[in-house]
C-alpha atoms as a PDB file:
ATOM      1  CA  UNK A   1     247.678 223.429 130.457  1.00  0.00           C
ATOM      2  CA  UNK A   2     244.417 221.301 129.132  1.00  0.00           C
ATOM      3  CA  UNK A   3     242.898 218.695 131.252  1.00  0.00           C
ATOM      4  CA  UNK A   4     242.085 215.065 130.044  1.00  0.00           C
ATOM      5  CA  UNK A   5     238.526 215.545 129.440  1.00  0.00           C
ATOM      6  CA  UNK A   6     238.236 211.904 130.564  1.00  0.00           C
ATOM      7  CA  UNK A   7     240.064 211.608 133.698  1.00  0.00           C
ATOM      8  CA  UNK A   8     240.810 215.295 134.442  1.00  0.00           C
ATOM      9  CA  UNK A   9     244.809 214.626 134.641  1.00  0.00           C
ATOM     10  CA  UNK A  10     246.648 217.225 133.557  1.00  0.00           C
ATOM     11  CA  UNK A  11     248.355 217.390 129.921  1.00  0.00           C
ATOM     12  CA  UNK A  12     251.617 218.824 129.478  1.00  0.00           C
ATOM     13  CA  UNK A  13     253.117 220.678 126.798  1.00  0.00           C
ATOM     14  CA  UNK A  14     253.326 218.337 123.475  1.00  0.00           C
ATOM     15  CA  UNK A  15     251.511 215.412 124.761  1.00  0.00           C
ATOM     16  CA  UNK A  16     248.324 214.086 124.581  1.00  0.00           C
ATOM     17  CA  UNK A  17     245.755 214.254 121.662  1.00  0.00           C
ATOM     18  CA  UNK A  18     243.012 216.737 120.678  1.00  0.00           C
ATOM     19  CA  UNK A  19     239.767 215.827 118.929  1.00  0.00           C
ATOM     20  CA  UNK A  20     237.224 218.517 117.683  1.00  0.00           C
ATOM     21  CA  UNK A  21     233.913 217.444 117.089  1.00  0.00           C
ATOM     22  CA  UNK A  22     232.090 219.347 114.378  1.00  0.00           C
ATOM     23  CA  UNK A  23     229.938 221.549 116.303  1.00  0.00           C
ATOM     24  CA  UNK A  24     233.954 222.891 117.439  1.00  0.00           C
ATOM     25  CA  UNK A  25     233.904 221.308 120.757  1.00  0.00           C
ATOM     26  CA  UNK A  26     237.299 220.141 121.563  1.00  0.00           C
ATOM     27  CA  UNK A  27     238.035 217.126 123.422  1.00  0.00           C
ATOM     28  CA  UNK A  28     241.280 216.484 125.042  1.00  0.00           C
ATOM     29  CA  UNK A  29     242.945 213.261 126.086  1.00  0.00           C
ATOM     30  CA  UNK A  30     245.749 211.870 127.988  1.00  0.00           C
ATOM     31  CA  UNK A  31     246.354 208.785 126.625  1.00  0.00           C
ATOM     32  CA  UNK A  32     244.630 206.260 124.412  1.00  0.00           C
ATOM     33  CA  UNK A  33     243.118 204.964 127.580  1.00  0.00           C
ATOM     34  CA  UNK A  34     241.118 207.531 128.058  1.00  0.00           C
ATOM     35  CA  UNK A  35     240.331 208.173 123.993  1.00  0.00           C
ATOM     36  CA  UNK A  36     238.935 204.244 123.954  1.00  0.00           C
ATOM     37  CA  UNK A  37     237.122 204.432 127.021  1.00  0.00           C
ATOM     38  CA  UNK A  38     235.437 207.989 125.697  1.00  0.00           C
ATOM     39  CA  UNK A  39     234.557 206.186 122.882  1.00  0.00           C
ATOM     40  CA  UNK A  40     233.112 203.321 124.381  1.00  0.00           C
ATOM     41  CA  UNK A  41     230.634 205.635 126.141  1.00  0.00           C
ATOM     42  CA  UNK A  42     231.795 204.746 129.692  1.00  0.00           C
ATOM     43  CA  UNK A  43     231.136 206.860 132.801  1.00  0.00           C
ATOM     44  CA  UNK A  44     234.592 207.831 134.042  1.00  0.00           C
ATOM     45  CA  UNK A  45     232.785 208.334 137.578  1.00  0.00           C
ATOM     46  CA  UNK A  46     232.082 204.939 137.663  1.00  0.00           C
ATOM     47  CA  UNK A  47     236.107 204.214 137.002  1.00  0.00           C
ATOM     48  CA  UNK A  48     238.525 203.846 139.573  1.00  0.00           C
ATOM     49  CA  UNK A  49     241.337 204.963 137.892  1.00  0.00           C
ATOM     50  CA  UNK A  50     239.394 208.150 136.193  1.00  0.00           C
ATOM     51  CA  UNK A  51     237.855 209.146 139.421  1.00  0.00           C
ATOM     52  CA  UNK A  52     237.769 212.891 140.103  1.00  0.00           C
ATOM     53  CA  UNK A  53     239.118 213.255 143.495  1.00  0.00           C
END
Protein backbone atom coordinates (compact mmCIF):
# COMPACT_ATOMS: atom_id res chain seq x y z
CA UNK A 1 0.00 0.00 0.00
CA UNK A 2 1.37 3.79 -0.82
CA UNK A 3 2.04 6.17 1.91
CA UNK A 4 0.69 9.84 2.02
CA UNK A 5 3.72 11.50 0.88
CA UNK A 6 2.60 14.32 3.21
CA UNK A 7 1.82 12.79 6.42
CA UNK A 8 3.12 9.23 5.86
CA UNK A 9 -0.48 7.59 6.74
CA UNK A 10 -1.13 4.78 5.00
CA UNK A 11 -3.52 4.65 1.78
CA UNK A 12 -5.72 1.87 1.22
CA UNK A 13 -6.88 0.24 -1.76
CA UNK A 14 -9.09 2.86 -3.96
CA UNK A 15 -8.56 5.86 -1.92
CA UNK A 16 -6.56 8.68 -1.96
CA UNK A 17 -5.16 10.65 -5.02
CA UNK A 18 -1.99 10.35 -7.14
CA UNK A 19 -0.19 13.26 -8.80
CA UNK A 20 2.83 12.76 -11.22
CA UNK A 21 4.94 15.54 -11.76
CA UNK A 22 6.57 15.65 -15.16
CA UNK A 23 9.95 14.54 -14.43
CA UNK A 24 7.53 11.03 -13.41
CA UNK A 25 7.79 11.50 -9.77
CA UNK A 26 4.63 10.43 -8.21
CA UNK A 27 3.15 12.00 -5.31
CA UNK A 28 0.59 10.38 -3.21
CA UNK A 29 -2.00 11.84 -0.89
CA UNK A 30 -4.46 10.99 1.70
CA UNK A 31 -6.78 13.50 1.63
CA UNK A 32 -7.14 17.01 0.30
CA UNK A 33 -5.57 18.07 3.53
CA UNK A 34 -2.57 16.94 2.81
CA UNK A 35 -2.77 17.87 -1.27
CA UNK A 36 -3.44 21.79 -0.04
CA UNK A 37 -0.95 21.84 2.52
CA UNK A 38 1.73 20.20 -0.19
CA UNK A 39 0.83 22.83 -2.24
CA UNK A 40 1.14 25.54 0.03
CA UNK A 41 4.79 24.55 0.53
CA UNK A 42 4.42 23.75 4.27
CA UNK A 43 6.84 21.61 6.30
CA UNK A 44 4.75 18.67 7.49
CA UNK A 45 7.51 18.34 10.37
CA UNK A 46 6.55 21.44 11.60
CA UNK A 47 2.65 20.04 11.71
CA UNK A 48 1.19 18.40 14.50
CA UNK A 49 -1.13 16.43 12.86
CA UNK A 50 1.49 15.32 9.91
CA UNK A 51 4.17 14.52 12.36
CA UNK A 52 6.17 11.37 11.62
CA UNK A 53 6.18 9.50 14.78
Amino acid sequence: MPKCSFCSKEIGIGRGKVLIKNSGKQIWFCSRKCERSYEMGRDPRKLKWASNK
